[in-house]
Protein backbone atom coordinates (compact mmCIF):
# COMPACT_ATOMS: atom_id res chain seq x y z
CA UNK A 1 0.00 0.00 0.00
CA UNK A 2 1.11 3.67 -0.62
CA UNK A 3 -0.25 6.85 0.03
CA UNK A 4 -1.20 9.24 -2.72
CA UNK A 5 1.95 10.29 -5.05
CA UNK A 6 0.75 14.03 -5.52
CA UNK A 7 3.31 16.21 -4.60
CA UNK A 8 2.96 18.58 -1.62
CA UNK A 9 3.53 22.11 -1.81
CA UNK A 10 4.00 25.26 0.80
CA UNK A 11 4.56 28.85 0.00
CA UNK A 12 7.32 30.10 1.84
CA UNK A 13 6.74 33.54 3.69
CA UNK A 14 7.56 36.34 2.98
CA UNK A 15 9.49 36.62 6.67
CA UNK A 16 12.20 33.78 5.29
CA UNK A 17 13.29 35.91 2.77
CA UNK A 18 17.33 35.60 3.04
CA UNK A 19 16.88 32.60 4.87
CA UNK A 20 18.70 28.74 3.31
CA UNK A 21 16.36 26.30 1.61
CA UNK A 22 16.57 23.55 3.71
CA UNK A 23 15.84 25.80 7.14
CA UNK A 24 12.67 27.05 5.70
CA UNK A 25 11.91 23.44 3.86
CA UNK A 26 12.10 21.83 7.44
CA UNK A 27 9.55 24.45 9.27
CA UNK A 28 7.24 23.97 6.46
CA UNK A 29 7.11 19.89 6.52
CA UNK A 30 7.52 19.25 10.39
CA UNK A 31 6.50 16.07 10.26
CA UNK A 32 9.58 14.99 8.04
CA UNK A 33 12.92 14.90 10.03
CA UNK A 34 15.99 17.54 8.25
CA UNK A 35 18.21 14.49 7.13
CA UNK A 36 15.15 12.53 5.59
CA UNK A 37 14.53 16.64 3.68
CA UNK A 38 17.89 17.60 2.95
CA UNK A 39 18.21 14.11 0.90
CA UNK A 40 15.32 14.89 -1.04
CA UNK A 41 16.78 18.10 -1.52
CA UNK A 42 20.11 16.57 -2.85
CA UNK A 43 17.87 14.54 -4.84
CA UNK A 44 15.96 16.60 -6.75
CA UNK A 45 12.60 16.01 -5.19
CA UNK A 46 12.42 19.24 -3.67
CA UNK A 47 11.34 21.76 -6.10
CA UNK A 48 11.03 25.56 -5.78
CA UNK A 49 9.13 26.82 -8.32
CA UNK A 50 8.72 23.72 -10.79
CA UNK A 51 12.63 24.45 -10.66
CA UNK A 52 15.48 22.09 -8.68
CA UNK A 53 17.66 23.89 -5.98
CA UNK A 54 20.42 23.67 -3.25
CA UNK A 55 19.96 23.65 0.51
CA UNK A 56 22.45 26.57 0.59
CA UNK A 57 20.27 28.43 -1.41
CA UNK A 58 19.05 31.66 -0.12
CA UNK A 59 14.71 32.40 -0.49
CA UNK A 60 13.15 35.52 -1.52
CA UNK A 61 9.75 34.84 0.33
CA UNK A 62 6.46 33.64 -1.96
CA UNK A 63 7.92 31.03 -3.87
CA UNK A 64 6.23 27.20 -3.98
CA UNK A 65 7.58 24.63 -2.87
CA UNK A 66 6.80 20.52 -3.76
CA UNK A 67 7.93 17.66 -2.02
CA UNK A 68 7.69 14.96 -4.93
CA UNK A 69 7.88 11.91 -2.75
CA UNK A 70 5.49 9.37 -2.23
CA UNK A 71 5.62 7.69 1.00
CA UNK A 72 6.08 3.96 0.50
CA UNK A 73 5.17 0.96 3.10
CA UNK A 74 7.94 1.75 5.32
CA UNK A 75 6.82 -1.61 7.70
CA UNK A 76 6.58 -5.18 6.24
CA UNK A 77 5.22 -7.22 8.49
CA UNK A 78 1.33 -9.08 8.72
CA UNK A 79 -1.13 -7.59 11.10
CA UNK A 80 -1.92 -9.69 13.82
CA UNK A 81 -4.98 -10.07 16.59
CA UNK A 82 -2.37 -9.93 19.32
CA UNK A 83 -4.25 -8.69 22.85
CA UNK A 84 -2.50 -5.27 23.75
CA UNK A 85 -2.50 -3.44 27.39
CA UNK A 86 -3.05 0.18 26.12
CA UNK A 87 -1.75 2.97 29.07
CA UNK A 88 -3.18 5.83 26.79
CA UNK A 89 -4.23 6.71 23.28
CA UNK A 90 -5.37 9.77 20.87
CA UNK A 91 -4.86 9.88 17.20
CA UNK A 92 -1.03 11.00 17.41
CA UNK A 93 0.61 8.28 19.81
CA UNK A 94 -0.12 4.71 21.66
CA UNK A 95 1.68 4.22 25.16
CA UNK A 96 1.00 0.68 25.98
CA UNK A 97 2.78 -2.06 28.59
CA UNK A 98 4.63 -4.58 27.05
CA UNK A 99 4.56 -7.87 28.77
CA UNK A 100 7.52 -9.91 29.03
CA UNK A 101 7.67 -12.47 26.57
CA UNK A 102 6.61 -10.42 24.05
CA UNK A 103 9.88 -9.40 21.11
CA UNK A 104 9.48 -5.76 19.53
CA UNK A 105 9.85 -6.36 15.54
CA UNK A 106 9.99 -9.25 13.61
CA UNK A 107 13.25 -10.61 13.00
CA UNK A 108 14.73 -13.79 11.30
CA UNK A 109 14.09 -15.75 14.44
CA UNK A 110 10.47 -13.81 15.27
CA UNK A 111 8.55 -13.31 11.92
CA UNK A 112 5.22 -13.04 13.87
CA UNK A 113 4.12 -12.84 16.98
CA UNK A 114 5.50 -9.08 17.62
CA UNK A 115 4.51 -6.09 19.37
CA UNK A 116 4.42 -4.47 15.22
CA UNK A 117 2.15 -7.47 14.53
CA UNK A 118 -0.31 -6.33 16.77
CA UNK A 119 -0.12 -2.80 16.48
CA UNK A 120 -0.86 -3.30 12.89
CA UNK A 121 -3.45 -5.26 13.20
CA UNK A 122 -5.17 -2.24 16.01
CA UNK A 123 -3.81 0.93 13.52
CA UNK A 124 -3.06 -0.54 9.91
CA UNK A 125 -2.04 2.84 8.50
CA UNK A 126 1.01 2.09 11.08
CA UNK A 127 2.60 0.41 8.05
CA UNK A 128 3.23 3.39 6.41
CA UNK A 129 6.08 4.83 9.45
CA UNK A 130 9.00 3.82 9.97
CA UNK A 131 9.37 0.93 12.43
CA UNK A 132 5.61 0.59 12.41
CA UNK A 133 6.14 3.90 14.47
CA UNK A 134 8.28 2.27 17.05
CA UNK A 135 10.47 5.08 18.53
CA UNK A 136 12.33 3.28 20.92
CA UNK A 137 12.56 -0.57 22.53
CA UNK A 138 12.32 -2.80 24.74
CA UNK A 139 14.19 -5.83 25.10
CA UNK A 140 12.30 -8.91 24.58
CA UNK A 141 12.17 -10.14 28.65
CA UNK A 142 12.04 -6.51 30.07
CA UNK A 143 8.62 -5.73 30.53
CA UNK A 144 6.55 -1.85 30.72
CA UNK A 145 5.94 0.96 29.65
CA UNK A 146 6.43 2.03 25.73
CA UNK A 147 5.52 5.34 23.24
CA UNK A 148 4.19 4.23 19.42
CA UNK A 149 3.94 7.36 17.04
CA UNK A 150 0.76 6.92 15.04
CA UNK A 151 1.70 9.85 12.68
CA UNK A 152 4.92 11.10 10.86
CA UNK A 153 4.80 14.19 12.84
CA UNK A 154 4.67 12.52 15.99
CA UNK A 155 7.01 10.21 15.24
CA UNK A 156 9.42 13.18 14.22
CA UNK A 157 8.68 14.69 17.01
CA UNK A 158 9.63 11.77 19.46
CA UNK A 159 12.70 10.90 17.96
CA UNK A 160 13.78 14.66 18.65
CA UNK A 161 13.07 14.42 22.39
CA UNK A 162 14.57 10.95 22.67
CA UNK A 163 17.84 12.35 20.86
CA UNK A 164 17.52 15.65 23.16
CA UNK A 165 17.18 13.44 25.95
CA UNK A 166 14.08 15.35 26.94
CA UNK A 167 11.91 11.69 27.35
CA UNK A 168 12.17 10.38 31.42
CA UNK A 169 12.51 7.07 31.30
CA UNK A 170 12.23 5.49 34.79
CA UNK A 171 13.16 1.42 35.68
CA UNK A 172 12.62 -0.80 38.46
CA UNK A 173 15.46 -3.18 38.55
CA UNK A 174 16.51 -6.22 40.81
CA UNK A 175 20.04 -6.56 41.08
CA UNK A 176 22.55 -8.81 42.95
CA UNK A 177 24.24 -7.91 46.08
CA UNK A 178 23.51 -5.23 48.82
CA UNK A 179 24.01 -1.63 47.19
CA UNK A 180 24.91 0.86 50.34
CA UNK A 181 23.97 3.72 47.88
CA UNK A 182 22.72 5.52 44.03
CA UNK A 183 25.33 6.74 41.90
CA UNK A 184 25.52 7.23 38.03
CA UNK A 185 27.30 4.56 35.33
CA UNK A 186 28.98 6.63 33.06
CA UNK A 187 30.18 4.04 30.36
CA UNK A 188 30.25 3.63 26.86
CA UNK A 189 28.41 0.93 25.94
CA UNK A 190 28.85 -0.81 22.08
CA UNK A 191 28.95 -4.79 20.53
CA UNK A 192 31.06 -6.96 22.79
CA UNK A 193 34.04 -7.30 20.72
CA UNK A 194 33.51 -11.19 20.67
CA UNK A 195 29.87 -12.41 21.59
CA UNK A 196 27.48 -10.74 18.87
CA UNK A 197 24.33 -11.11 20.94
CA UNK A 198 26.62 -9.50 23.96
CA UNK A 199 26.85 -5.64 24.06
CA UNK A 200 29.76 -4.79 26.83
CA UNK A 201 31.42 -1.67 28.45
CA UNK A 202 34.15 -0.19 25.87
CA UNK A 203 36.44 2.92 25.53
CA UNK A 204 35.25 3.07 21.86
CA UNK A 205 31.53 2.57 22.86
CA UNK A 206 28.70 4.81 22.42
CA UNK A 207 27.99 7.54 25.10
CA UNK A 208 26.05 5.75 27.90
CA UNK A 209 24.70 7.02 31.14
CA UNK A 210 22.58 5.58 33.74
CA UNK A 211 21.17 7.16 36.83
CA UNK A 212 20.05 4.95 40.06
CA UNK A 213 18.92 4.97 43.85
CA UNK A 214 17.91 2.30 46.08
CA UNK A 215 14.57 2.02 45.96
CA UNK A 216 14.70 -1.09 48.72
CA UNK A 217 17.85 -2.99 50.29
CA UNK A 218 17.15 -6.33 50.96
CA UNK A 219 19.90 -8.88 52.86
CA UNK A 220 22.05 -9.70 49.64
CA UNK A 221 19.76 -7.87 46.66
CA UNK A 222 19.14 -4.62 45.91
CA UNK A 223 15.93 -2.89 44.14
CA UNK A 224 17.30 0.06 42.33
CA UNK A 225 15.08 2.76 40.55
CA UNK A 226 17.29 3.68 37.37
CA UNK A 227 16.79 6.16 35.45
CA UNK A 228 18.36 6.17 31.71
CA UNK A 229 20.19 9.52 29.79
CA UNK A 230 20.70 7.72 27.11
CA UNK A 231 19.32 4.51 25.50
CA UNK A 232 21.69 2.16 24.32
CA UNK A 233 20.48 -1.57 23.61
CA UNK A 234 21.07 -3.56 26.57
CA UNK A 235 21.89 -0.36 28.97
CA UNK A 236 20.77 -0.73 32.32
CA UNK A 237 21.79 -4.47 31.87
CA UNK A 238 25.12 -4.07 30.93
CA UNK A 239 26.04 -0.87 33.68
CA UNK A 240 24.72 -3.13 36.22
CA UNK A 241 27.14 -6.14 35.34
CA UNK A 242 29.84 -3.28 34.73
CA UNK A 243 28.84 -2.41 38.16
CA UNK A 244 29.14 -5.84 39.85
CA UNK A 245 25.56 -5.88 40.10
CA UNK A 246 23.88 -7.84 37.42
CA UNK A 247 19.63 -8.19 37.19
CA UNK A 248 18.95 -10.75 38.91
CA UNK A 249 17.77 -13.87 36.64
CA UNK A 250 19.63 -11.87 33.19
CA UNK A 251 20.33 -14.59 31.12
CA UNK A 252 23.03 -12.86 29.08
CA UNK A 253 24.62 -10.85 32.02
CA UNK A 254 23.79 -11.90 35.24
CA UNK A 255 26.38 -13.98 36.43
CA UNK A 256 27.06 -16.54 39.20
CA UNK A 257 23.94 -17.56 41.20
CA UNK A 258 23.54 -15.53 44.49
CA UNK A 259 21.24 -16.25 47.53
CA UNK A 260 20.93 -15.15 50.82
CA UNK A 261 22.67 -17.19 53.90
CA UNK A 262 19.49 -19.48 55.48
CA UNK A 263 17.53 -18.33 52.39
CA UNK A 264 13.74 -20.18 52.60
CA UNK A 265 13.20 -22.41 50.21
CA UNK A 266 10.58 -20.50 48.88
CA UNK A 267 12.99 -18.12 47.89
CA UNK A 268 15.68 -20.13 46.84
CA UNK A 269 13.12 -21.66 44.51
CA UNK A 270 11.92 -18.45 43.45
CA UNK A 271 15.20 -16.78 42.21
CA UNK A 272 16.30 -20.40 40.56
CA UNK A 273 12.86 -19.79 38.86
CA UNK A 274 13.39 -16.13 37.28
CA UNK A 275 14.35 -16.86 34.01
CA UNK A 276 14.23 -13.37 32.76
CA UNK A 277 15.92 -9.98 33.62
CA UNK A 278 13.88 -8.63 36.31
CA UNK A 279 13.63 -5.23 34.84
CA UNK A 280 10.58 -3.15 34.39
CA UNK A 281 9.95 -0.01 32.82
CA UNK A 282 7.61 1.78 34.99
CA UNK A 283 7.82 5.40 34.48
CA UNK A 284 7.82 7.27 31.11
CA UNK A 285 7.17 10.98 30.64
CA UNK A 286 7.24 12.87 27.45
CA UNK A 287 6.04 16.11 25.24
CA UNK A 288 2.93 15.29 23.66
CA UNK A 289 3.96 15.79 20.06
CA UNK A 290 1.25 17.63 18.88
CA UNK A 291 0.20 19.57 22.41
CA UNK A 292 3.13 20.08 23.23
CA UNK A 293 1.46 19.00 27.02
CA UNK A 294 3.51 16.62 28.94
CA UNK A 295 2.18 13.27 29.27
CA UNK A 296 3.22 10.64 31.95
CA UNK A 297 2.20 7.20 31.82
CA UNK A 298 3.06 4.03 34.73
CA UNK A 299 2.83 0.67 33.88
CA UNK A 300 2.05 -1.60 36.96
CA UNK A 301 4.64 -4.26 38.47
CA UNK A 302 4.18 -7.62 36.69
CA UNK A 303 3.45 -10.56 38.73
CA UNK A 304 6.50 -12.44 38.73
CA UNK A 305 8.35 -9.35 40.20
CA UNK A 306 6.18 -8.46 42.50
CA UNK A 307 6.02 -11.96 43.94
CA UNK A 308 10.40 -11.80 43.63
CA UNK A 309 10.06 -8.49 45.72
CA UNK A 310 7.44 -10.40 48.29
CA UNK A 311 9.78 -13.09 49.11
CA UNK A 312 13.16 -10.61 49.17
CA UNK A 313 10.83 -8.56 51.66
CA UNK A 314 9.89 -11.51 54.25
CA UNK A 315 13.39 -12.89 54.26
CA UNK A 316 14.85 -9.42 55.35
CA UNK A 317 11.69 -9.50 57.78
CA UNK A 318 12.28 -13.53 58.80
CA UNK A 319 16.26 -12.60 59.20
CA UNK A 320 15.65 -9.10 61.44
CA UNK A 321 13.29 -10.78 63.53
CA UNK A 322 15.34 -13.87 64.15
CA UNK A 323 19.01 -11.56 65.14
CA UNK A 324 16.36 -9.96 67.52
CA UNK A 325 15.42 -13.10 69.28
CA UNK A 326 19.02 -13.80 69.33
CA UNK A 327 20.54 -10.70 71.55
């Protein structure tokens, strides 16, 4: 499916007059980013006048402007009746909770089953963004809350903040070991040089930062709110085992098995159980993209953590009550 090929024009104002091209071309089509413009530009799909021209090039005000471009089926995938938790919705963005389990896009070892399969299947015009309007991700066992763009111009928009670092994203995480304080991991982050599915701590990384405070000590875990600056794949994950501190039940980075000394064996069961990373995105916070009105959405605990936090709580309790008895 595509969307009509008739070009789009714009008359530039008068006010631009002695302005570049490609500034004015990128107020007048917000909902395109500059790069994706200034290639159509360089192209020739940008006309000004029925005539070609260069960014560089200076306006006089009251000239048209086309965009010749017709917007192809950016997403590839089959919709897909695939039960969705939606947070909030209008006609510019979705902010739904993702349960565990549940992979992002379809890849060569997920071809269906997706969070895109089901948003196309609830918004079929979704097809025509890019990524289905999937702005950022989560990884396929972390579990909360994520923004969908439903519109180019929301989808622009988003990317912006997310690049600004304007979008709070907020985590509840389960680590290993007692943490006596927060702090900030300030590592670059990029493909572990060996392991392909791995990404690790490098000089030569991207720019990575995580915030986090305890939320809750417990007698040899930690539940730590952390809050991301940037949003590398596999962040929190990785600063946490950079930290000494992997997720507790991380497949790819946790580690050697911890427990407690006279752990129940409830517990013991419990954390030999948690096959996943037990990481949740709770918090998110953004710019509405077309209010400009900022928008805050929570996605509850899952089950499986909650019940993990339960049992980390009444062994602290069970331990404390027993040192009393002892003096």
């Amino acid at each position: 499916m595509n969307a009509s090929a008739e070009p789009r024009h714009a008359i530039v104002p008068e006010s631009a007059a002695g302005r570049r091209l490609d500034a004015v071309v990128a107020e007048l089509f917000p909902e395109y980013s500059r790069s994706r413009l200034s290639a159509w530009i360089k192209s020739g799909d940008v006309s000004v006048d029925g005539a070609p021209a260069r960014g560089r090039d200076p306006v006089r005000g009251g000239e048209q402007v086309a965009l010749n471009v017709v917007q192809e089926t950016q997403t590839h995938a089959v919709a897909e009746d695939i039960p969705l938790d939606v947070l909030y919705e209008d006609e510019h963005v979705f902010v739904i909770d993702k349960p565990a389990g549940l992979v992002v896009h379809p890849g060569a070892g997920n071809p269906a089953g997706t969070l895109v399969n089901a948003l196309l299947f609830r918004d079929p015009a979704l097809e025509l963004l890019p990524r289905a309007g999937i702005v950022h991700r989560l990884d396929k066992d972390t579990s909360g809350v994520m923004v969908v763009a439903r519109t180019l111009t929301a989808h622009t928009a988003l990317v912006e903040q997310l690049s600004n670092r304007q979008v709070h994203r907020q985590y509840l995480a389960v680590v290993v070991g007692a943490l006596v304080s927060g702090g900030t991991a300030n590592a670059a982050i990029d493909r572990h040089p060996r392991d392909r599915l791995r990404m690790a701590v490098r000089e030569d990384g991207k720019d990575a930062v995580t915030h986090y405070r305890l939320r809750e000590r417990f007698r040899a875990h930690t539940a730590l709110e952390c809050r991301l600056e940037t949003g590398r794949t596999h962040q929190i994950r990785v600063h946490m085992q950079h930290l000494k501190h992997p997720i507790v039940g991380d497949p790819l980075y946790g580690g050697s098995f911890k427990l407690p000394k006279g752990a129940s064996e409830e517990l013991i069961a419990a954390l030999r159980a948690f096959k996943r990373q037990a990481l949740h995105a709770e918090v998110l916070e953004f710019m509405h993209p077309a209010s400009g009105e900022p928008i805050r959405c929570s996605a509850p605990l899952p089950a499986d953590m909650q019940q993990l936090l339960a049992l980390l709580r009444a062994d602290a309790a069970a331990h404390a009550e027993a040192e009393r008895a002892r003096r």
